[in-house]
C-alpha atoms as a PDB file:
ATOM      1  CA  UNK A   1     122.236 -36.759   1.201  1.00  0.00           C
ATOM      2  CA  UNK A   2     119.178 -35.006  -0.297  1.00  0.00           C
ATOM      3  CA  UNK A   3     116.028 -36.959   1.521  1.00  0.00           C
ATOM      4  CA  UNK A   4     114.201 -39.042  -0.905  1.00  0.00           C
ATOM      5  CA  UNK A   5     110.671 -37.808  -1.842  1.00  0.00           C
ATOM      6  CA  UNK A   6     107.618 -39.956  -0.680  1.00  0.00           C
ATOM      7  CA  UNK A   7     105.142 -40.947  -3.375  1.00  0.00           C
ATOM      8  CA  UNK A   8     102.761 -38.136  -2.069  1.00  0.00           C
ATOM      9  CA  UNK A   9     105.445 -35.592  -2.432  1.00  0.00           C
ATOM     10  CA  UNK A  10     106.393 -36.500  -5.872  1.00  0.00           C
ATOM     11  CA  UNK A  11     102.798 -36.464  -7.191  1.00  0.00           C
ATOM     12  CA  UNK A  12     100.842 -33.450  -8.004  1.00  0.00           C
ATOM     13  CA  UNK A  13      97.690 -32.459  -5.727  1.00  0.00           C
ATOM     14  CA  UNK A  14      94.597 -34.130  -7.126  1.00  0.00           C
ATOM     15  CA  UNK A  15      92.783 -30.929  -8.504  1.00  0.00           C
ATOM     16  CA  UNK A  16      90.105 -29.332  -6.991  1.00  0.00           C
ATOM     17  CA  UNK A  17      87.827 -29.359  -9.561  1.00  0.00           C
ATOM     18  CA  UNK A  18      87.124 -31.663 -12.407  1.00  0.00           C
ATOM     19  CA  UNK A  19      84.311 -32.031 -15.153  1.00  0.00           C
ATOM     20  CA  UNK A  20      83.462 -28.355 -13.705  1.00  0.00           C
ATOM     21  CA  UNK A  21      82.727 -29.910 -10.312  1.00  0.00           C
ATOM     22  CA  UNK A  22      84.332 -30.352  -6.995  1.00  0.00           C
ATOM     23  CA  UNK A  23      86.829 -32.621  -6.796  1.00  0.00           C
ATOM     24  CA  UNK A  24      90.049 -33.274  -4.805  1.00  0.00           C
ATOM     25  CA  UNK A  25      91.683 -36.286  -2.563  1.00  0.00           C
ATOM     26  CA  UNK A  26      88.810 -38.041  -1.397  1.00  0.00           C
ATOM     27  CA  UNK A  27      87.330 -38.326  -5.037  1.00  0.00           C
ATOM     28  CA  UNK A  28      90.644 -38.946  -6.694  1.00  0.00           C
ATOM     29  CA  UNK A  29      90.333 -42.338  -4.127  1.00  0.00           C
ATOM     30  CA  UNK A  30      87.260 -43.356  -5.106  1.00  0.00           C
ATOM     31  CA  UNK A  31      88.621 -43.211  -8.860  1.00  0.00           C
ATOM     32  CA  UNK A  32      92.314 -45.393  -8.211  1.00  0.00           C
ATOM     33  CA  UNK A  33      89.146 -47.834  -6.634  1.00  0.00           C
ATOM     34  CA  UNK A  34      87.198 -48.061  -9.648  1.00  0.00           C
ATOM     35  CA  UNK A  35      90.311 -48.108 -11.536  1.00  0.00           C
ATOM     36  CA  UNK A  36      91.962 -51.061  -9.853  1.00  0.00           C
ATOM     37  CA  UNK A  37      88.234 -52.977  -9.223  1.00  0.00           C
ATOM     38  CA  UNK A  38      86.951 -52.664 -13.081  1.00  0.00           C
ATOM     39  CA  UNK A  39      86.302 -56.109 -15.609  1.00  0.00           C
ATOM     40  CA  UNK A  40      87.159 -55.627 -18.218  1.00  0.00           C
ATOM     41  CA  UNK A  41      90.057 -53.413 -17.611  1.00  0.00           C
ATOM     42  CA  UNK A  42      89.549 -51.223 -20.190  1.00  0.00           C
ATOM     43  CA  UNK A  43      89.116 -47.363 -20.421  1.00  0.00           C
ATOM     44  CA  UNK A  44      85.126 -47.103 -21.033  1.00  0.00           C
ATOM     45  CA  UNK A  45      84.383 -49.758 -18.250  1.00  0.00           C
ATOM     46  CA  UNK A  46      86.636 -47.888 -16.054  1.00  0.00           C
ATOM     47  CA  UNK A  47      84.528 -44.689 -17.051  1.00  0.00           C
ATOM     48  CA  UNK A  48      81.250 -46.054 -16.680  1.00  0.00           C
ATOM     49  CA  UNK A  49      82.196 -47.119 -13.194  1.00  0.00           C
ATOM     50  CA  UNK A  50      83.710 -43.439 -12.001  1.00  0.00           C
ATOM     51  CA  UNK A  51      79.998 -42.017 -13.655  1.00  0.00           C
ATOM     52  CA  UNK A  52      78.683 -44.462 -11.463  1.00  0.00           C
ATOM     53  CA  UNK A  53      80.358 -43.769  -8.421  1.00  0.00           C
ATOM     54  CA  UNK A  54      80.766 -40.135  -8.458  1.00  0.00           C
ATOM     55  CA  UNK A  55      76.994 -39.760 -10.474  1.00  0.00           C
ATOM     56  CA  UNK A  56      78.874 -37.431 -13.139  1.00  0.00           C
ATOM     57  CA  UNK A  57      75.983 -36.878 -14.838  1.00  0.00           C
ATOM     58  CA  UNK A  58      74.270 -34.161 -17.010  1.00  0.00           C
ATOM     59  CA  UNK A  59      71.799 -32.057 -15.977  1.00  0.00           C
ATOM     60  CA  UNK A  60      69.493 -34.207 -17.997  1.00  0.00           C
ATOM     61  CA  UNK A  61      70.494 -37.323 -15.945  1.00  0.00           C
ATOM     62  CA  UNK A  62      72.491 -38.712 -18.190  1.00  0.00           C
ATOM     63  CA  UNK A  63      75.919 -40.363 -17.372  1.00  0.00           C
ATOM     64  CA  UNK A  64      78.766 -38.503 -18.658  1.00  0.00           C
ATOM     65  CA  UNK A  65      81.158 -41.125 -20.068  1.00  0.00           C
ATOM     66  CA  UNK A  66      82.613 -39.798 -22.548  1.00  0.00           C
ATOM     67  CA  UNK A  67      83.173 -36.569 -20.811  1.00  0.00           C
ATOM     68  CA  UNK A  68      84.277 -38.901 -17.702  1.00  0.00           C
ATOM     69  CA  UNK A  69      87.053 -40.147 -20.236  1.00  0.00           C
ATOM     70  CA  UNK A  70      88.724 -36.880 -21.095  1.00  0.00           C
ATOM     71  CA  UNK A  71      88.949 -36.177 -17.330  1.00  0.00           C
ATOM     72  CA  UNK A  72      90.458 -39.545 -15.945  1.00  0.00           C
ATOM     73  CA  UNK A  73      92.981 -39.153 -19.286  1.00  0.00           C
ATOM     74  CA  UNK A  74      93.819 -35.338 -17.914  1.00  0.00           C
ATOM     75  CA  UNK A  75      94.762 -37.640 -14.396  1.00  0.00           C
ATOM     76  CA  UNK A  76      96.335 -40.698 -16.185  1.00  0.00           C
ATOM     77  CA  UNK A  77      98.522 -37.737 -17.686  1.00  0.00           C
ATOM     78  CA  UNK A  78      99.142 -35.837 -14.569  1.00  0.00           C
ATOM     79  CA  UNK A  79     100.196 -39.547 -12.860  1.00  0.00           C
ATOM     80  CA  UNK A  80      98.031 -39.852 -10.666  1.00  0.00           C
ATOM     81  CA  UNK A  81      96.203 -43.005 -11.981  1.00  0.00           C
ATOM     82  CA  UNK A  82      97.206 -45.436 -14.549  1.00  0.00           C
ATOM     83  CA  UNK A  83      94.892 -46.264 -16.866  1.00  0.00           C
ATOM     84  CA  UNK A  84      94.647 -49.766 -18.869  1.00  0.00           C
ATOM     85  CA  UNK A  85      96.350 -49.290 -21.745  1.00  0.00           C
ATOM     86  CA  UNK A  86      94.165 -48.442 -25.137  1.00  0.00           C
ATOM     87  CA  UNK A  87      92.527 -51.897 -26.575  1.00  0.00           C
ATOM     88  CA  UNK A  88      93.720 -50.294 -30.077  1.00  0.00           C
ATOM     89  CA  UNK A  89      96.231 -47.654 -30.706  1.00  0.00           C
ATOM     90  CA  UNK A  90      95.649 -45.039 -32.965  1.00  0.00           C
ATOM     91  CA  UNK A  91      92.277 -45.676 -33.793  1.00  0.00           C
ATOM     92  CA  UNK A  92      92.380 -41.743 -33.693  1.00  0.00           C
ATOM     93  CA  UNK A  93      94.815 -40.920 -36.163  1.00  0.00           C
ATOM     94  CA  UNK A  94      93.183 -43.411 -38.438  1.00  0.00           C
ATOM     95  CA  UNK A  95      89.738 -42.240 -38.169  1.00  0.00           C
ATOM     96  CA  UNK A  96      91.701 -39.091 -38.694  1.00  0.00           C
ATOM     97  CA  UNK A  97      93.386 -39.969 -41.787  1.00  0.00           C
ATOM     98  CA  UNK A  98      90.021 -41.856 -43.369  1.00  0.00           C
ATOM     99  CA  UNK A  99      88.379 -38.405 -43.715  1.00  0.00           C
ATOM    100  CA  UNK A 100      89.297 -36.765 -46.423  1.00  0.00           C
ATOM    101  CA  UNK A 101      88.502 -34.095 -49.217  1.00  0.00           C
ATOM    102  CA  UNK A 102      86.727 -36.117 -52.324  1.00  0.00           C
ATOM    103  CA  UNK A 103      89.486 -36.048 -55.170  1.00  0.00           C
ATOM    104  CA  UNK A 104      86.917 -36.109 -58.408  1.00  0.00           C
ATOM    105  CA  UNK A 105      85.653 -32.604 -59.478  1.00  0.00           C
ATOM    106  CA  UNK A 106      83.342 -30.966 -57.322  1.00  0.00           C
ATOM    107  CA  UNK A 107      79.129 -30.811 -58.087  1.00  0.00           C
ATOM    108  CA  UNK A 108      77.640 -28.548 -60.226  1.00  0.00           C
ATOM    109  CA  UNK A 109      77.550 -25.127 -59.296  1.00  0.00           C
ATOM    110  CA  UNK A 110      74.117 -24.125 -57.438  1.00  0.00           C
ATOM    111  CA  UNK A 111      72.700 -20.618 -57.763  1.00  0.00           C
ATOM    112  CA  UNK A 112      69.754 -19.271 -56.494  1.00  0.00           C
ATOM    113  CA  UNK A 113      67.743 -16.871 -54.118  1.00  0.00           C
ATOM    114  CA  UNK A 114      66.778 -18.861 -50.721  1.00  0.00           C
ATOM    115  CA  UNK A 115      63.197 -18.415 -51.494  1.00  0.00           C
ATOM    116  CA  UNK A 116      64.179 -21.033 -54.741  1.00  0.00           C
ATOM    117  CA  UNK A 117      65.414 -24.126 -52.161  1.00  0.00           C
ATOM    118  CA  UNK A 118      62.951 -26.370 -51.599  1.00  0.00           C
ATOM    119  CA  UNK A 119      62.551 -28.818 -49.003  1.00  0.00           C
ATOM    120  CA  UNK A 120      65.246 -26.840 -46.874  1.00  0.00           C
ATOM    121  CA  UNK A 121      66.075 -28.540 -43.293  1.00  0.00           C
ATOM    122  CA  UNK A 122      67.789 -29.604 -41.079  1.00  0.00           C
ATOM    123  CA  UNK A 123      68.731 -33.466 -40.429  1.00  0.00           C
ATOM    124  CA  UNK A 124      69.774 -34.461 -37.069  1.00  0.00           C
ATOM    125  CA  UNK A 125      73.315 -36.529 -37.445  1.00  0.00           C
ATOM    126  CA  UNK A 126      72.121 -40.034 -35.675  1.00  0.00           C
ATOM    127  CA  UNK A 127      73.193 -42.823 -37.382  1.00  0.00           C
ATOM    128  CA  UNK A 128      76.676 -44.057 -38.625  1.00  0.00           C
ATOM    129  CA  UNK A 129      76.156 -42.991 -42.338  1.00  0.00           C
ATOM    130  CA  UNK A 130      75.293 -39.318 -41.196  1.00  0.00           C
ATOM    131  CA  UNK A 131      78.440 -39.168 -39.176  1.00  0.00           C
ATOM    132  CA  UNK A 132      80.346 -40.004 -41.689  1.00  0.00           C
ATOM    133  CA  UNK A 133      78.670 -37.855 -44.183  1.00  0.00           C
ATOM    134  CA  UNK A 134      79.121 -34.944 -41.607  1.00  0.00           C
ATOM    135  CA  UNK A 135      82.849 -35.813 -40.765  1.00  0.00           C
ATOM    136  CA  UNK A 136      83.796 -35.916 -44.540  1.00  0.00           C
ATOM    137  CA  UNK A 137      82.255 -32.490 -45.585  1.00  0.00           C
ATOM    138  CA  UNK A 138      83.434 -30.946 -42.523  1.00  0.00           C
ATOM    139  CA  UNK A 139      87.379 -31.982 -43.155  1.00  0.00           C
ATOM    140  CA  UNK A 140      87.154 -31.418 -46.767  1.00  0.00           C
ATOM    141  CA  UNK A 141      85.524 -28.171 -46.979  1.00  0.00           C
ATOM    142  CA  UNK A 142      85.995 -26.502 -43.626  1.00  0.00           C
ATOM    143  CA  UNK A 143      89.198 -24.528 -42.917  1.00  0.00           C
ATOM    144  CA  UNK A 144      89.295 -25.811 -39.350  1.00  0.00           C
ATOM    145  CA  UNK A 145      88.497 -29.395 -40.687  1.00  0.00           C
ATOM    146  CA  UNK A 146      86.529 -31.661 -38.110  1.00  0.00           C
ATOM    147  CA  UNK A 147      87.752 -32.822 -34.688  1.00  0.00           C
ATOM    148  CA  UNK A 148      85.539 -34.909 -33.004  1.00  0.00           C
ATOM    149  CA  UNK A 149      84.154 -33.461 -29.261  1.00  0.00           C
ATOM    150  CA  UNK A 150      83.034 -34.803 -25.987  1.00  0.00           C
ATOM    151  CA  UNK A 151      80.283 -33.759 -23.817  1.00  0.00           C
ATOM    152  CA  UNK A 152      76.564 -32.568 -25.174  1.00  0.00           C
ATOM    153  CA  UNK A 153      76.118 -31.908 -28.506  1.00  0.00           C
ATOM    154  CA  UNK A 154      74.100 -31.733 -31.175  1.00  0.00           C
ATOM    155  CA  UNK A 155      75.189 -31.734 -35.194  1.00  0.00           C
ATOM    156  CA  UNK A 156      72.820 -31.302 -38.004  1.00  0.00           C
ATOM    157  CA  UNK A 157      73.340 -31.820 -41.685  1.00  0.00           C
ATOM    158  CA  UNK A 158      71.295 -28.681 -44.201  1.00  0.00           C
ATOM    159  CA  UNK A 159      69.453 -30.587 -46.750  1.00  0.00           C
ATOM    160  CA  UNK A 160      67.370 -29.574 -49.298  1.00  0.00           C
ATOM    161  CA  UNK A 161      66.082 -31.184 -52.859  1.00  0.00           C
ATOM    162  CA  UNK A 162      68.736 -29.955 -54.180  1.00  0.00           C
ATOM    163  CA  UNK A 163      70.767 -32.267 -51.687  1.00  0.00           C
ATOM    164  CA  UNK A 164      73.213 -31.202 -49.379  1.00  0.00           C
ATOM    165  CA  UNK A 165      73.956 -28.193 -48.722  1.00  0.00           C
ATOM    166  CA  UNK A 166      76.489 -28.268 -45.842  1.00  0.00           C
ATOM    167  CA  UNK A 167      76.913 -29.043 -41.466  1.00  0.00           C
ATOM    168  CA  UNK A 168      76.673 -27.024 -38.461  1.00  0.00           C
ATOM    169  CA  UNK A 169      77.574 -27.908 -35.203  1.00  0.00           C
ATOM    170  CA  UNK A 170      76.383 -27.272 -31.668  1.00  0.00           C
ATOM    171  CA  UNK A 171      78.937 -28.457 -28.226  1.00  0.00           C
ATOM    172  CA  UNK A 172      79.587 -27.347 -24.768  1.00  0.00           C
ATOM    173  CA  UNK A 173      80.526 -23.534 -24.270  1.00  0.00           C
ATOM    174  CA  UNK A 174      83.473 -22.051 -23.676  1.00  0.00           C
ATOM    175  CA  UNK A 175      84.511 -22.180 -19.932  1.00  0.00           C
ATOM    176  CA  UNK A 176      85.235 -18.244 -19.493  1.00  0.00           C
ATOM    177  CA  UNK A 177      84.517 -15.561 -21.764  1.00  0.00           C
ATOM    178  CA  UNK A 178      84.762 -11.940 -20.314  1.00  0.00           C
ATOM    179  CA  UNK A 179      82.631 -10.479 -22.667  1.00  0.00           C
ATOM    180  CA  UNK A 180      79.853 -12.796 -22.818  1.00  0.00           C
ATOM    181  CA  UNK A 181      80.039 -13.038 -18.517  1.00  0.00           C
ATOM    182  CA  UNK A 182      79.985  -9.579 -18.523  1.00  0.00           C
ATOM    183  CA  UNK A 183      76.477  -9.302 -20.636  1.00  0.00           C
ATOM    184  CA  UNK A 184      75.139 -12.185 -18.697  1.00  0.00           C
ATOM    185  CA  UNK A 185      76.072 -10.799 -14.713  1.00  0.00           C
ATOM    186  CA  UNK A 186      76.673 -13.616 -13.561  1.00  0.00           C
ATOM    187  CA  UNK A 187      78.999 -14.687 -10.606  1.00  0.00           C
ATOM    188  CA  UNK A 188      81.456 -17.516 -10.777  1.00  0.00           C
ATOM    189  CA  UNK A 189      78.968 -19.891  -8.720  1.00  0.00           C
ATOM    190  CA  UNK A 190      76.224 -18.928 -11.463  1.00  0.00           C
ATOM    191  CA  UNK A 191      78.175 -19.638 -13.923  1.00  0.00           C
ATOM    192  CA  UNK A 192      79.652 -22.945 -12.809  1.00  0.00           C
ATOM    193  CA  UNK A 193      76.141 -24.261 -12.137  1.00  0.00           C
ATOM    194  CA  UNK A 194      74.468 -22.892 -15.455  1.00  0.00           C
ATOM    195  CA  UNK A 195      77.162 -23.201 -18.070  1.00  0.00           C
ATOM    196  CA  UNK A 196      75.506 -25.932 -19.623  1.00  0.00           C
ATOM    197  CA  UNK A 197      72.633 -23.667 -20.525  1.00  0.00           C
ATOM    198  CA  UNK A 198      74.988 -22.160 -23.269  1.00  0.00           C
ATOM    199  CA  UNK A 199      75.921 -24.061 -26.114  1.00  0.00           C
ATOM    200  CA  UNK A 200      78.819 -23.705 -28.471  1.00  0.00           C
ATOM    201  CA  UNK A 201      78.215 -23.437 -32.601  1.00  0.00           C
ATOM    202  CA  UNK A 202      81.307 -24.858 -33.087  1.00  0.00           C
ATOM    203  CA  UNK A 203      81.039 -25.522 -36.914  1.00  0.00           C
ATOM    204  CA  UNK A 204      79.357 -24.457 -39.496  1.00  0.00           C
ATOM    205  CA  UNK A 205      79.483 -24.987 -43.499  1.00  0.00           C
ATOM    206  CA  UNK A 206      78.003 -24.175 -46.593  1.00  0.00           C
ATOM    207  CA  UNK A 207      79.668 -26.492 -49.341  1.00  0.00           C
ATOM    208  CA  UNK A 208      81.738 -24.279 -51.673  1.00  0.00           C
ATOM    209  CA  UNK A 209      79.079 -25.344 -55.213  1.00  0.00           C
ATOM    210  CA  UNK A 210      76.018 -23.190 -53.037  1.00  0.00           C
ATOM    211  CA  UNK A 211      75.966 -19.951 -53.906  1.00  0.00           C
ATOM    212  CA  UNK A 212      72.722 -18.581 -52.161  1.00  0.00           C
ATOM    213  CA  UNK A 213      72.464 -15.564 -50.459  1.00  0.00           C
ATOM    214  CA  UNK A 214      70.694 -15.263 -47.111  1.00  0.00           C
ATOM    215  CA  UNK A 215      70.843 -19.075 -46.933  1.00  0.00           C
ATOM    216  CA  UNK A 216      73.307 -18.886 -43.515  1.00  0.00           C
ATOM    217  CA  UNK A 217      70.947 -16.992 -41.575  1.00  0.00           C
ATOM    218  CA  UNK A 218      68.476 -18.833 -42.869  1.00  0.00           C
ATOM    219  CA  UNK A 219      69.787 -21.987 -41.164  1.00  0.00           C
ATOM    220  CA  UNK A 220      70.847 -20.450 -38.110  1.00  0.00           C
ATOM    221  CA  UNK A 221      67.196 -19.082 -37.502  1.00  0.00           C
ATOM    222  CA  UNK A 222      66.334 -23.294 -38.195  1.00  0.00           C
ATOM    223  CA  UNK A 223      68.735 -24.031 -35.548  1.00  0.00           C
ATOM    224  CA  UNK A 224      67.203 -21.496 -32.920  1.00  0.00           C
ATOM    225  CA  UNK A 225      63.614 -22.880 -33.568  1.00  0.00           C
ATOM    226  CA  UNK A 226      64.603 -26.713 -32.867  1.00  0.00           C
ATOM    227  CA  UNK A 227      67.733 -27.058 -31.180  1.00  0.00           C
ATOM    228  CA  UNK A 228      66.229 -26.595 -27.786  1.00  0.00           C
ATOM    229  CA  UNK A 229      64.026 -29.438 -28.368  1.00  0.00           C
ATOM    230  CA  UNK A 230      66.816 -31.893 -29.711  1.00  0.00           C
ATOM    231  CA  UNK A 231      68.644 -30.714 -26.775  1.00  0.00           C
ATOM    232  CA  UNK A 232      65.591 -32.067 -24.510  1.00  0.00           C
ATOM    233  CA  UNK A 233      65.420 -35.228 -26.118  1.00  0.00           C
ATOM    234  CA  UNK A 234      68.664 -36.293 -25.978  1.00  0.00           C
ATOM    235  CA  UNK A 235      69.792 -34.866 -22.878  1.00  0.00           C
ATOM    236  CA  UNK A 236      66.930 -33.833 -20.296  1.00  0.00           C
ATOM    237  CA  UNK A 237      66.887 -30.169 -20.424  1.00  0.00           C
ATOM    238  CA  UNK A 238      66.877 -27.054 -22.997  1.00  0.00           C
ATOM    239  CA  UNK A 239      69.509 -24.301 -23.533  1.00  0.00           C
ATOM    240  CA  UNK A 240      69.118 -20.632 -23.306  1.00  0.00           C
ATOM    241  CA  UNK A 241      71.773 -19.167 -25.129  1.00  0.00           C
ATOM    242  CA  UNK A 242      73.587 -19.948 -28.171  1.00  0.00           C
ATOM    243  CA  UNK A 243      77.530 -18.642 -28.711  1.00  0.00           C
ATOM    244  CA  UNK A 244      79.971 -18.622 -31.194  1.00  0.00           C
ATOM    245  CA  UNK A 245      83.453 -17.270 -32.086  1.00  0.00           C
ATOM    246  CA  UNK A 246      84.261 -15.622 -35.233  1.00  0.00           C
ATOM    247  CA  UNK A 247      87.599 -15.372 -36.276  1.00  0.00           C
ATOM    248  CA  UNK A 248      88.286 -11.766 -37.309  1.00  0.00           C
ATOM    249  CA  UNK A 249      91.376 -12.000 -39.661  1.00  0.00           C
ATOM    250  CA  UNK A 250      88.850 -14.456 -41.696  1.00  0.00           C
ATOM    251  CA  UNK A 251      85.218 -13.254 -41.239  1.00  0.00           C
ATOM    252  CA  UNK A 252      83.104 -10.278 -40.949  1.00  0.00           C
ATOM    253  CA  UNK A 253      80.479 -12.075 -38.671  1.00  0.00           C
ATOM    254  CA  UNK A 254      77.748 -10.835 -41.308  1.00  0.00           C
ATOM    255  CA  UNK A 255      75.565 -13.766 -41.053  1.00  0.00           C
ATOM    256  CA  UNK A 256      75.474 -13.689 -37.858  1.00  0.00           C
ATOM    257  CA  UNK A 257      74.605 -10.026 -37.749  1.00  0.00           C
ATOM    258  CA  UNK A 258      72.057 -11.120 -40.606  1.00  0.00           C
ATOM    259  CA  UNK A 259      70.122 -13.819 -38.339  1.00  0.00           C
ATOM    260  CA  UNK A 260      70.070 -11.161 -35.474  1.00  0.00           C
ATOM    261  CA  UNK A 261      72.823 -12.435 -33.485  1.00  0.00           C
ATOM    262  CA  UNK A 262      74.444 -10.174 -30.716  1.00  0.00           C
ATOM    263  CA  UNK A 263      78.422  -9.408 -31.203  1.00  0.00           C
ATOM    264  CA  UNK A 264      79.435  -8.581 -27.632  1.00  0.00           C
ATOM    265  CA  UNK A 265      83.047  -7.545 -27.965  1.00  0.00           C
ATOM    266  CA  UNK A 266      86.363  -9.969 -28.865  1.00  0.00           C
ATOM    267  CA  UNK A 267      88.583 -12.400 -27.242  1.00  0.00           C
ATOM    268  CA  UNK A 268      91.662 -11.384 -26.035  1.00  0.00           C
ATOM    269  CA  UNK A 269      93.596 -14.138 -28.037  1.00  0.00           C
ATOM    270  CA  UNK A 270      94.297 -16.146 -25.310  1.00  0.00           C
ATOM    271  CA  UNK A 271      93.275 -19.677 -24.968  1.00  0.00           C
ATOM    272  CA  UNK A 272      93.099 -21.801 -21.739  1.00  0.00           C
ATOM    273  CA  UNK A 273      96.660 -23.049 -22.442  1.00  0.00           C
ATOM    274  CA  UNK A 274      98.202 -19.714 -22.607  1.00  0.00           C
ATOM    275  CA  UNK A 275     101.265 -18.687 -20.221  1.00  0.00           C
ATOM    276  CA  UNK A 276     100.899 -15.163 -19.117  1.00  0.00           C
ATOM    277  CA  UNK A 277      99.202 -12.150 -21.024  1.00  0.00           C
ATOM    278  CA  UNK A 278     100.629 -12.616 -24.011  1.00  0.00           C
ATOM    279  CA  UNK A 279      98.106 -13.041 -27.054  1.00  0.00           C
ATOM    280  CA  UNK A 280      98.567 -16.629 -28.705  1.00  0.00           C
ATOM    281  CA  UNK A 281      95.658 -17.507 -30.721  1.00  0.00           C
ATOM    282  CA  UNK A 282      93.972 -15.453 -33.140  1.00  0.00           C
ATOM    283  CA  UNK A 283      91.536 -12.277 -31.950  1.00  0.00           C
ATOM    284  CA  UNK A 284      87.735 -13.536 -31.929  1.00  0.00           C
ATOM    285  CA  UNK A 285      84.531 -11.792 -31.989  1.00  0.00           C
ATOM    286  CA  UNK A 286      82.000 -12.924 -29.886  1.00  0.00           C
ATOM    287  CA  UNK A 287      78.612 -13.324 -30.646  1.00  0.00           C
ATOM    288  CA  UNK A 288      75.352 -14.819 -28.795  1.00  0.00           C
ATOM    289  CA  UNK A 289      71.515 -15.603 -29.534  1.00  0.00           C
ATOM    290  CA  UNK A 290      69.595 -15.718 -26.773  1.00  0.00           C
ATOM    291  CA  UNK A 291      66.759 -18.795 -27.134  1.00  0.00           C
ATOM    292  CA  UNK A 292      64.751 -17.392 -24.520  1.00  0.00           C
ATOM    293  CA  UNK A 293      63.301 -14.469 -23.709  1.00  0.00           C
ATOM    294  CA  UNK A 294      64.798 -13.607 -20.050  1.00  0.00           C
ATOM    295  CA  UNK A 295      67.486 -15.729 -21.390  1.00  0.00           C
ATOM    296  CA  UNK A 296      70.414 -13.725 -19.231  1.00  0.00           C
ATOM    297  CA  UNK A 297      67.734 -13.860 -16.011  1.00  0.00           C
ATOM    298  CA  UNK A 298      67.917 -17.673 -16.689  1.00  0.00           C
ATOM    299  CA  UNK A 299      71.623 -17.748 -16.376  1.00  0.00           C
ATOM    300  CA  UNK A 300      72.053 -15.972 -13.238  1.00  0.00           C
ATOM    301  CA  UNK A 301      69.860 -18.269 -11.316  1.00  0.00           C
ATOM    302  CA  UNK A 302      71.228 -19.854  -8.384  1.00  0.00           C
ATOM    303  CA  UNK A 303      69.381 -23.095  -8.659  1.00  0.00           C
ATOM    304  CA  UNK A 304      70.660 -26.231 -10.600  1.00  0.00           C
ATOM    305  CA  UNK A 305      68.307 -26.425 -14.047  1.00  0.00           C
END
């Protein structure tokens, strides 16, 4: 008779790394402890408790919860803790389903040179009404729609008199990226330490009613001049290097090139999901705007910023 597994044996390893930092067995304990020891049992106090105990914090100091919660989900799904069970389900998929396109006809067409927009800026997304401003354009006018991100970031809304004008988006980087590495030099140590020194433009919109040309670079040359300092604020320390992927079957990349962005090279269509060598997701330039001036120097330090 086939000897029956232990519990150990049945279970995957506790992985080495998590939240980009060491992990493994001993860590994994001192999460089933916070796990089993939190009041209330419920998913953020359970979070709030792991930042606590294992300091997962950012670079600026501040606690990582919500990060903290995608990682003890990743173990809750690889059964190696159980988690209390949501206080609401679905709240996701209704949030989801609550953003939508507006059904009445859209505004009146807008025309004009960028030099003709007054009061152009950008407005920080703080408050409630902002989010949901930001969520609704985003899934009604973006072809990737919004999804909603944990981690640092930073989301602005592009006002003007004429009102608004459309959302861009700044999150955490991309783990591994061979072109971008390759510019930057660093080694795997670097990187791990430094990542968070690059930041992700993960969306950006111009509503479909503003036709302005030279208005995208425009804003992305607003973004380079403040997002380092929003970054400070909120989260303790500046980035160096902004990123993005354009999609090549869609765009050219032209305001990028316009704004005096960098394209490196392309992605090789494979995301971190992807089995093998085979290409999965669609082919991606790469492009990056340093914020600094020794901006790739920066990166390859071996202290923690």
């Amino acid at each position: 008779m086939e000897r029956k597994r232990s519990l150990k044996e049945a279970l995957p390893e506790a992985p080495k790394r998590l939240l980009g930092r060491a992990f493994g067995p001993e860590a994994l304990e001192v999460v089933r402890e916070q796990v089993r020891e939190a009041k209330p049992a419920n998913r953020s106090e359970v979070a709030r408790r792991v930042c606590v105990a294992l300091q997962w914090r950012s670079p600026g100091g501040v606690f990582q919860t919500m990060s903290a919660r995608v990682a003890l989900l990743r173990l809750h799904r690889l059964g190696l803790i159980t988690l209390p069970a949501p206080r609401s389900r679905g709240n996701n998929e209704k949030r989801r389903l609550g953003i939508v396109a507006p059904t009445s006809a859209l505004p009146a067409l807008w025309q004009g040179r960028v030099d003709e927009l007054r009061g152009l800026k950008l407005q920080p997304v703080g408050d409630a009404q902002d989010a949901k401003r930001y969520r609704t354009l985003l899934q009604g006018y973006h072809y990737l729609g919004y999804s909603a991100t944990a981690g640092a970031q930073v989301r602005y809304l592009i006002m003007s008199d004429q009102g608004i004008l459309g959302g861009i988006g700044f999150g955490a980087s991309a783990w591994k990226v061979q072109a971008r590495d390759a510019w930057i030099g660093w080694s795997e140590a670097q990187r791990r330490t430094r990542l968070h020194l690059i930041v992700n433009n993960t969306r950006f919109l111009i509503v479909p009613w503003v036709r302005c040309a030279n208005l995208g670079s425009k804003v992305l040359a607003l973004c380079a001049r403040r997002l380092g300092a929003d970054f400070s604020e909120r989260y303790g320390y500046a980035p160096v290097l902004m990123e993005t992927f354009v999609q090549q079957d869609r765009f050219s990349g032209g305001v990028y090139r316009a704004a005096n962005w960098l394209c490196l090279g392309q992605t090789r269509g494979r995301g971190r999901n992807s089995l093998g060598h085979t290409a999965t997701l669609p082919v991606k330039s790469v492009w990056v705007y340093p914020l600094t001036t020794h901006a790739q120097e920066t990166l390859r330090e071996q202290r923690c910023a």
